[in-house]
Protein backbone atom coordinates (compact mmCIF):
# COMPACT_ATOMS: atom_id res chain seq x y z
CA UNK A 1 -22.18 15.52 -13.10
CA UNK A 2 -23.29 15.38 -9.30
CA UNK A 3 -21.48 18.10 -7.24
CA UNK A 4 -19.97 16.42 -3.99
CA UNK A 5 -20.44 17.54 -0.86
CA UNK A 6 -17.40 19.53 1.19
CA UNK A 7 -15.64 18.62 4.54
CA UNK A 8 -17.75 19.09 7.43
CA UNK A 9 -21.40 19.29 8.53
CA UNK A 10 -24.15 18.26 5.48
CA UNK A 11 -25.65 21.67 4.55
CA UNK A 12 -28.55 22.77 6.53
CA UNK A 13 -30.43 22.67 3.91
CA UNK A 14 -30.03 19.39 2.43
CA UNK A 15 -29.98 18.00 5.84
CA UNK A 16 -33.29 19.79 6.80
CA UNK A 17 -35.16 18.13 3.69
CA UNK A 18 -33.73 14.73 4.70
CA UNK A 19 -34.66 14.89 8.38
CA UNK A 20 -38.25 16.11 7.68
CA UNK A 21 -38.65 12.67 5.95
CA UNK A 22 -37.15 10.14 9.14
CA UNK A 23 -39.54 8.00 10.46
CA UNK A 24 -40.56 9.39 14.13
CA UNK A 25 -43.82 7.59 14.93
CA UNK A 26 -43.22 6.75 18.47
CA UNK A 27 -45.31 9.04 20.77
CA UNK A 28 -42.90 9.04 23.54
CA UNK A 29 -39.78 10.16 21.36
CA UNK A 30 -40.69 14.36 22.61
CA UNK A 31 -38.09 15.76 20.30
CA UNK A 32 -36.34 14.16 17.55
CA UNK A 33 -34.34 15.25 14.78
CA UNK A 34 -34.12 18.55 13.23
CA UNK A 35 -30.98 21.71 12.46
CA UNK A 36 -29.82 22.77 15.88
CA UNK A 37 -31.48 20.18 17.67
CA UNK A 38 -28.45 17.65 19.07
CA UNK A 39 -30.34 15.61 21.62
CA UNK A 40 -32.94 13.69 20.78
CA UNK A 41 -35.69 13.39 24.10
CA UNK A 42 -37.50 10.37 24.86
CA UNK A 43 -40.64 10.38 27.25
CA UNK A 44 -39.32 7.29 30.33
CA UNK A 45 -41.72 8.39 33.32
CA UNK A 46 -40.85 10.41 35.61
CA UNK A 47 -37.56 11.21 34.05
CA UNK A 48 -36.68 11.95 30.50
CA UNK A 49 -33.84 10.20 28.78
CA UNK A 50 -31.57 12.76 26.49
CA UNK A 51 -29.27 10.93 23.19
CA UNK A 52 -26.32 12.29 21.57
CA UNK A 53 -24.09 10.67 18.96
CA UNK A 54 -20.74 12.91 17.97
CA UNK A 55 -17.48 11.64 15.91
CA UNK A 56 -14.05 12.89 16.82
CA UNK A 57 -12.76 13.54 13.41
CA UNK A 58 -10.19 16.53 13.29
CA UNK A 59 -8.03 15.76 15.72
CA UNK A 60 -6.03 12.09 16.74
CA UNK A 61 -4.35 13.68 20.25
CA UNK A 62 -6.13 12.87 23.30
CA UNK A 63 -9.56 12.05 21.03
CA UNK A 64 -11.04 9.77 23.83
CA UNK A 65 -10.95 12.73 26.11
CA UNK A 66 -12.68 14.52 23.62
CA UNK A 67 -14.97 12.19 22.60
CA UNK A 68 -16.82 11.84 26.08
CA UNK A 69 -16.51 15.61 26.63
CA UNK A 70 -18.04 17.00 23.22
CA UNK A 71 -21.15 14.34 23.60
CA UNK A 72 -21.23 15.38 27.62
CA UNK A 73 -21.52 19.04 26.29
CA UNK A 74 -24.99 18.20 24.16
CA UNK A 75 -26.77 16.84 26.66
CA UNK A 76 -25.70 19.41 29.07
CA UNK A 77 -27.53 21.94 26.94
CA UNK A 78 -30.93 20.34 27.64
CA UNK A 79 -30.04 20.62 31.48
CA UNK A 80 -29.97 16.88 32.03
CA UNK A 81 -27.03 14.70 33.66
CA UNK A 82 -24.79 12.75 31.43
CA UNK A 83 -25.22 8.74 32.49
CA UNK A 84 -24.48 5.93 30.10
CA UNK A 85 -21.82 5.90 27.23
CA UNK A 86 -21.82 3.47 24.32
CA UNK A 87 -18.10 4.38 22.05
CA UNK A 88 -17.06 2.80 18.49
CA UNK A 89 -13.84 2.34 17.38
CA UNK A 90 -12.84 2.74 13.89
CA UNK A 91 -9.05 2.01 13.30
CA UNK A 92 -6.78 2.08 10.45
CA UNK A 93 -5.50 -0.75 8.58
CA UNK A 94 -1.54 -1.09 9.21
CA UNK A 95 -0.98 1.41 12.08
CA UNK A 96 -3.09 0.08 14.33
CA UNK A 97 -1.45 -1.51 17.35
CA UNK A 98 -2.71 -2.69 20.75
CA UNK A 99 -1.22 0.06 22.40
CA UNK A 100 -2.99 2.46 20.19
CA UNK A 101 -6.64 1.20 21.36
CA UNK A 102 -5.85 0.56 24.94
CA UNK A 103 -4.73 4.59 25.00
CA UNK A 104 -7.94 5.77 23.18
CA UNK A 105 -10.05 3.47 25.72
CA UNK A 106 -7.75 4.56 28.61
CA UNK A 107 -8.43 7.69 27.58
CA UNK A 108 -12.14 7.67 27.75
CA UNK A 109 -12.49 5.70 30.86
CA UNK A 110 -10.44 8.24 32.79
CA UNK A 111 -13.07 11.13 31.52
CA UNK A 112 -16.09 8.69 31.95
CA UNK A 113 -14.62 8.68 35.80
CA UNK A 114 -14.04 12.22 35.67
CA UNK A 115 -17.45 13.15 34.61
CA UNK A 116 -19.42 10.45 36.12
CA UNK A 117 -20.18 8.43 33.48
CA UNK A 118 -21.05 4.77 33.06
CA UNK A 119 -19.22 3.15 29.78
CA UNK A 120 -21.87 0.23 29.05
CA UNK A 121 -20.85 -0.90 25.77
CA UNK A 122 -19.85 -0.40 21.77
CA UNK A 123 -17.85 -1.47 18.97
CA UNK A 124 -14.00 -1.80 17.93
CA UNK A 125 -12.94 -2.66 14.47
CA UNK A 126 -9.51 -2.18 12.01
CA UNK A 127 -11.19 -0.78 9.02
CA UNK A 128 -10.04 -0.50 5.41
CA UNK A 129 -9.69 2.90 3.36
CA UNK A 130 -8.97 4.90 7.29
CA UNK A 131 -5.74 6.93 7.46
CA UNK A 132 -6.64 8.48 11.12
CA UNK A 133 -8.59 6.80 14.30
CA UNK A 134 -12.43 7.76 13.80
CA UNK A 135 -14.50 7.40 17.01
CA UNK A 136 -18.12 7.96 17.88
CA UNK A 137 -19.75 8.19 21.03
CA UNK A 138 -23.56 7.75 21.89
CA UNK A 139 -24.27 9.30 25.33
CA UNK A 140 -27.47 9.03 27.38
CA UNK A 141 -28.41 11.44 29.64
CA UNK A 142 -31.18 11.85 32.29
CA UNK A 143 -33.50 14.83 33.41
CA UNK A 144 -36.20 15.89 35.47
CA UNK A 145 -39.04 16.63 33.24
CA UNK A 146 -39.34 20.26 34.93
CA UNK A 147 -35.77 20.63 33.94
CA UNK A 148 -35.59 20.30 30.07
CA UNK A 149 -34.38 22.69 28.21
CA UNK A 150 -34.48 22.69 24.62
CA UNK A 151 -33.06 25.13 21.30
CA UNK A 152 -37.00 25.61 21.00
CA UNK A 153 -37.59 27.52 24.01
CA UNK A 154 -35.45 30.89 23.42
CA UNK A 155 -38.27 33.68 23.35
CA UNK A 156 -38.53 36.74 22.02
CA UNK A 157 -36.83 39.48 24.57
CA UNK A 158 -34.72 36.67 26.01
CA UNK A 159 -30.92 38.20 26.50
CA UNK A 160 -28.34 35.74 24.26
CA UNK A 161 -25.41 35.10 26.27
CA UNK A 162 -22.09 33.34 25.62
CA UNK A 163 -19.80 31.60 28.35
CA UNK A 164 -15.76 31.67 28.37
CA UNK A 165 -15.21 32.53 24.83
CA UNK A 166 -14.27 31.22 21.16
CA UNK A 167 -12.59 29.32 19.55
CA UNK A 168 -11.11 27.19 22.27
CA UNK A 169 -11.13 24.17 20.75
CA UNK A 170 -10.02 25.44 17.35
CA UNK A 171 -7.27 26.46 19.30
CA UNK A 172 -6.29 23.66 20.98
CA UNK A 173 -6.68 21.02 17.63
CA UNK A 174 -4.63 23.63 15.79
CA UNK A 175 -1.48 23.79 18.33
CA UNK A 176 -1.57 20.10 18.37
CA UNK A 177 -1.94 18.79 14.83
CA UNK A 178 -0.24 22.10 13.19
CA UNK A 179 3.03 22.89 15.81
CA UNK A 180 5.25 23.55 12.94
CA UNK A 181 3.43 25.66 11.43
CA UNK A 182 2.49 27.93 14.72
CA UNK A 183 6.42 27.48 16.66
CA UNK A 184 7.76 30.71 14.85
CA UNK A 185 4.95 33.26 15.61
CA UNK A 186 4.84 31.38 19.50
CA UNK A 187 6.87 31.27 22.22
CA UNK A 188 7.62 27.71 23.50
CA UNK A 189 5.16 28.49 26.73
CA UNK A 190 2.26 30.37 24.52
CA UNK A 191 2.48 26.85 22.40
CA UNK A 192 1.95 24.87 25.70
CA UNK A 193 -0.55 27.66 26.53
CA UNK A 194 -2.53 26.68 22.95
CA UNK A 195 -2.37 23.35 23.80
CA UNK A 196 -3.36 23.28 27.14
CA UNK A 197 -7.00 25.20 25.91
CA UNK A 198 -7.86 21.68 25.99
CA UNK A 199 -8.22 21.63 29.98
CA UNK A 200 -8.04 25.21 30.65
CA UNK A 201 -10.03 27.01 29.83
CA UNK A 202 -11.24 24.04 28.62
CA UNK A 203 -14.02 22.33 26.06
CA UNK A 204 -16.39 21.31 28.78
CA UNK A 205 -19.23 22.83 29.31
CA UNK A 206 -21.11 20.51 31.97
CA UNK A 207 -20.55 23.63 34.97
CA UNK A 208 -21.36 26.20 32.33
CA UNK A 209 -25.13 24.75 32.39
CA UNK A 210 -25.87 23.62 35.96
CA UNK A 211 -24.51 27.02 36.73
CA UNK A 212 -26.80 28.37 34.57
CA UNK A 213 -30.21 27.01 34.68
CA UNK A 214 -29.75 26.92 39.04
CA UNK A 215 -28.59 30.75 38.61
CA UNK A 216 -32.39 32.04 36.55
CA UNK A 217 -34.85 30.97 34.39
CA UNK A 218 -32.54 29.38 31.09
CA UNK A 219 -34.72 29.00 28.06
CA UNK A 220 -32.05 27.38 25.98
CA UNK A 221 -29.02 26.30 25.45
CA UNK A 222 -26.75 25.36 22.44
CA UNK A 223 -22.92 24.05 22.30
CA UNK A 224 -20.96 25.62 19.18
CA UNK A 225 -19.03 22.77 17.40
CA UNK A 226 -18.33 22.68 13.85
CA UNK A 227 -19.03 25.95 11.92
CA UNK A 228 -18.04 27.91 15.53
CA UNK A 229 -20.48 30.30 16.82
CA UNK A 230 -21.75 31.58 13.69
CA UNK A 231 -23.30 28.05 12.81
CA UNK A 232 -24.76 27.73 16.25
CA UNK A 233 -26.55 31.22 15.88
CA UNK A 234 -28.02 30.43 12.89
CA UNK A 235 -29.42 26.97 14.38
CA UNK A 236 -29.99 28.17 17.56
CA UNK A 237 -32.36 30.97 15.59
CA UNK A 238 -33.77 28.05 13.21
CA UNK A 239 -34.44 25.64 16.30
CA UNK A 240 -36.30 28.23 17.47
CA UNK A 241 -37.87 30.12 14.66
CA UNK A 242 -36.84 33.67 16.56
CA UNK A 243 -34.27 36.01 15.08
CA UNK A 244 -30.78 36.81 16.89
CA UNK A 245 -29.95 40.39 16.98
CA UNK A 246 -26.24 40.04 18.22
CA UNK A 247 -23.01 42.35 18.69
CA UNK A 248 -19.89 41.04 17.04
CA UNK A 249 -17.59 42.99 18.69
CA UNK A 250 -18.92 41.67 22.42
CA UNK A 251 -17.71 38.16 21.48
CA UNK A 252 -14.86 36.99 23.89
CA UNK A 253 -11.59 35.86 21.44
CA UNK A 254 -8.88 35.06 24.01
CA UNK A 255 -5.35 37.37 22.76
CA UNK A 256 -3.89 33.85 22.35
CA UNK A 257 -6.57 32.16 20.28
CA UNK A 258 -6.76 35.48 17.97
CA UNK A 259 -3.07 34.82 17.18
CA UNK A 260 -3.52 31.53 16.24
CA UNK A 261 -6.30 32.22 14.28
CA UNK A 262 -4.57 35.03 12.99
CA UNK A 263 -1.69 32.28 11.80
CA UNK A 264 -4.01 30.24 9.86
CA UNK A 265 -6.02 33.14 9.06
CA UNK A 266 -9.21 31.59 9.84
CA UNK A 267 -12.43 34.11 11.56
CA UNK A 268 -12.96 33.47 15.11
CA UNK A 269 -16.07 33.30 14.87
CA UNK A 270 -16.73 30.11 12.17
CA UNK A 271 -13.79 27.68 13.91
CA UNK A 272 -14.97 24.94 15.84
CA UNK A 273 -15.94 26.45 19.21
CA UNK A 274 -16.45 23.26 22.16
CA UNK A 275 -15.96 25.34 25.34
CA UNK A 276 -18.34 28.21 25.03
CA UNK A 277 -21.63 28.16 26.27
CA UNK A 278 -24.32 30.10 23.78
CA UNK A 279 -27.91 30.30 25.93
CA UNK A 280 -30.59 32.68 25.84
CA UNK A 281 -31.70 33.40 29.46
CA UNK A 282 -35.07 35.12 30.29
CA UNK A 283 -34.39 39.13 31.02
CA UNK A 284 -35.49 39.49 34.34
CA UNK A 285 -32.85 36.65 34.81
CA UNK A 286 -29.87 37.51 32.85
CA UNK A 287 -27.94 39.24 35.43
CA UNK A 288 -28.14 36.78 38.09
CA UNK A 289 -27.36 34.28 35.69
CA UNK A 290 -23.93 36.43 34.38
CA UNK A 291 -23.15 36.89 37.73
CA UNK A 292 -23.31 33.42 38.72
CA UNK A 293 -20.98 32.38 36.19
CA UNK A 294 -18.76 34.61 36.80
CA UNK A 295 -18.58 34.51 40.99
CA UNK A 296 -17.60 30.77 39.57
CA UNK A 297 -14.50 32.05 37.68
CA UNK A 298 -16.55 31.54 34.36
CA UNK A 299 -16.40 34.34 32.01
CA UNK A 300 -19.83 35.48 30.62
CA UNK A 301 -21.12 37.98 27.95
CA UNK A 302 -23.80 39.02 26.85
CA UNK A 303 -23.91 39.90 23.24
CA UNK A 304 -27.14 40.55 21.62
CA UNK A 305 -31.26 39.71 22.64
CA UNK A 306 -34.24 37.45 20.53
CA UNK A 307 -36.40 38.77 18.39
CA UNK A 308 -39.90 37.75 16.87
CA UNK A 309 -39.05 35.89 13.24
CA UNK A 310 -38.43 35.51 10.84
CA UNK A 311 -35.45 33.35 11.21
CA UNK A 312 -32.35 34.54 10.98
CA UNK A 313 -29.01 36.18 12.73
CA UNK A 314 -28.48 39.71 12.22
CA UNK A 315 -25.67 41.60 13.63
CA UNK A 316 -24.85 45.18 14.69
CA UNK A 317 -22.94 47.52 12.52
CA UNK A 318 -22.02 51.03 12.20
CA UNK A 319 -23.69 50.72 9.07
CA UNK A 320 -27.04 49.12 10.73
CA UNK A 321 -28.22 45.69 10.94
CA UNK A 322 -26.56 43.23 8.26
CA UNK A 323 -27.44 39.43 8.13
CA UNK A 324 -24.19 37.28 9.96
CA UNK A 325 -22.95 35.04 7.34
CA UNK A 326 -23.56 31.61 7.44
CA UNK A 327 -20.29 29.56 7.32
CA UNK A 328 -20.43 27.34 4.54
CA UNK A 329 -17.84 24.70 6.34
CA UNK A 330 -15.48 24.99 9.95
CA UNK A 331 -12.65 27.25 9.22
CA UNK A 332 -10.62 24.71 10.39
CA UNK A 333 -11.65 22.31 7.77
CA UNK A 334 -9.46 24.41 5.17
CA UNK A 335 -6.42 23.53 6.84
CA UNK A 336 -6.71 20.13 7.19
CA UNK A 337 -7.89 20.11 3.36
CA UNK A 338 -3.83 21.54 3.17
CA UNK A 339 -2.35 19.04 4.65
C-alpha cells in the first residue's frame, strides 16, 4: 500500500526530484522552478518579468485580501513591482451564492487598488467535492534587470536578517477560524488584537523589500509561508547551497502571538509566517539596512550570518551548534486536521 501524502507543502524532497524533470527549454525563462525558488524570471528586454501562483487554502475570512497580498509578497522578494493579476475561483457546490463571489472579488479588487495592481483576467467555477472557497492567484511582476534579487544570491558572510516578526499570519487565521477555542485565555480586545495581525502589523511585505534593497546591497530575499520560518531557512539555505548559522532566541514572537500559539500549542517558529521578511544583506550593509527599516517603524533583527555549504540550517545552543529541524508540515495544519 502507497503511503499518502499529509496536509500542506509536497515534501522537499519528492518535490525536488519532480521539478528537476519539468521541461525548461526556453532560453529566456532565467530562473525556473526549484525548493525555495517562488518566482519564476523570464528574460523581456530591458525589463524582466517575475510569476507567482499561491492558493488561499487555510483560511475563508477576508481570502481575496490575502490572496493578492501573499502572491504580492513573492515577487517582492526578487525586488521587482507587482503589475498584472490573473485569480481563479473555485466554489463549493450548495453554499455558493452570488453574494459570496462578488465579496471574494470585491475583496481583491480593493487590494489590487491598494497595491497597484492591474486584475487582467481568470477563472470562476462551482466545483464538486469543495467544502471551503479555494482561490489561486497568478501575479506578474516587473524589474529592472540591475535590480533582481534572487534565493541564489545569499553569500557566504552575508548577515541573515528577519523583518517584524513570526507568526503573524498564523496568528491572525487562528483568531479568525478558531475564536472559540482562543475567547477564554483572551480578552475581548487581545481577540480583536489577533485578528487585526491581518493589517497591523500586517502580512505584507511589499515596504519590507523596497526598504531594503534602496537601504544596502540585499542579496536575497525569501517570504516564510507554510512551514513558518523554519521551512524558509532550510530553502532559503537549499536555494542557495550556503549554510544558515542562526540564533533562535533572536527571533521576534510578538507576547500576543506566543499566547496564541501557546493555546494551540503549536512552535512559533514552523506556523505559517506571511508578514516577516527573511533576507540576507551583504555585511558592510547590514546596519544601514536595519536601520532603515526601523527609522520606517519596521522592526528588524538580525539573527544569525551564511556560511560556505554544505546545505543546511544550524542553530546556536548552549550545547553548540545543532541542525534546526525541518518541519515536516505548518503547525497550523494540525489544527485544522481537528476540526
Amino acid at each position: 500500500m502507497k503511503n499518502t501524502l499529509g496536509v500542506g507543502k509536497v515534501p522537499s524532497d519528492v518535490l525536488e526530484k519532480l521539478l528537476a524533470r519539468a521541461p525548461v527549454d526556453d532560453p529566456r525563462v532565467l530562473l525556473g522552478p526549484g525548493i525555495g525558488l517562488d518566482c519564476a524570471v523570464v528574460d523581456a528586454g530591458e525589463n524582466l518579468l517575475v510569476f507567482k501562483s499561491d492558493p488561499i487554502t487555510f483560511t475563508t475570512d477576508e481570502m481575496g485580501k490575502y490572496l493578492v497580498q501573499i502572491n504580492a509578497n513573492d515577487i517582492a522578494t526578487t525586488g521587482a513591482r507587482p503589475r498584472w493579476l490573473l485569480a481563479t475561483l473555485l466554489l463549493p457546490e450548495s453554499r455558493t451564492t452570488a453574494e459570496l463571489v462578488e465579496d471574494i472579488l470585491e475583496q481583491i479588487y480593493a487590494a489590487c487598488r491598494t497595491l497597484e495592481i492591474s486584475l487582467i483576467g481568470g477563472h470562476s467555477e462551482i466545483t464538486h467535492g469543495l467544502d471551503r472557497p479555494v482561490i489561486v492567484g497568478s501575479l506578474i511582476g516587473e524589474v529592472p534587470r540591475q535590480q533582481l534579487v534572487t534565493p541564489r544570491g545569499a553569500s557566504p558572510g552575508d548577515r541573515v536578517l528577519l523583518t517584524k516578526g513570526v507568526p503573524i499570519e498564523a496568528t491572525a487565521i487562528l483568531a479568525r477560524e478558531f475564536p472559540d477555542r482562543l475567547s477564554s485565555r483572551l480578552e475581548p480586545e487581545e481577540m480583536e488584537q489577533a485578528r487585526n495581525f491581518l493589517s497591523e502589523p500586517g502580512i505584507g511585505v511589499l515596504r519590507d523589500a523596497r526598504l531594503a534593497v534602496t537601504a544596502g546591497r540585499v542579496t536575497a530575499m525569501h517570504d516564510p509561508t507554510e512551514g513558518g520560518l523554519a521551512t524558509a531557512l532550510w530553502e532559503l539555505a537549499q536555494a542557495s547551497e550556503r549554510s544558515l548559522l542562526i540564533d533562535p532566541k533572536k527571533v521576534l514572537v510578538p507576547p500576543l502571538a506566543a499566547r496564541v500559539m501557546d493555546v494551540f500549542g503549536l512552535d512559533p517558529l514552523a506556523a505559517i509566517a506571511s508578514g516577516a521578511l527573511l533576507l540576507t544583506v551583504a555585511v558592510e550593509d547590514a546596519s544601514d539596512v536595519r536601520h532603515a527599516l526601523e527609522a520606517a517603524g519596521i522592526n528588524c533583527t538580525d539573527l544569525g550570518v551564511v556560511e560556505e555549504g554544505p546545505v543546511g540550517v544550524w542553530q546556536e545552543t548552549e550545547g553548540g551548534r545543532e541542525k534546526l529541524a525541518y518541519p515536516e508540515k505548518d503547525e497550523i495544519a494540525r489544527v485544522f486536521g481537528e476540526k
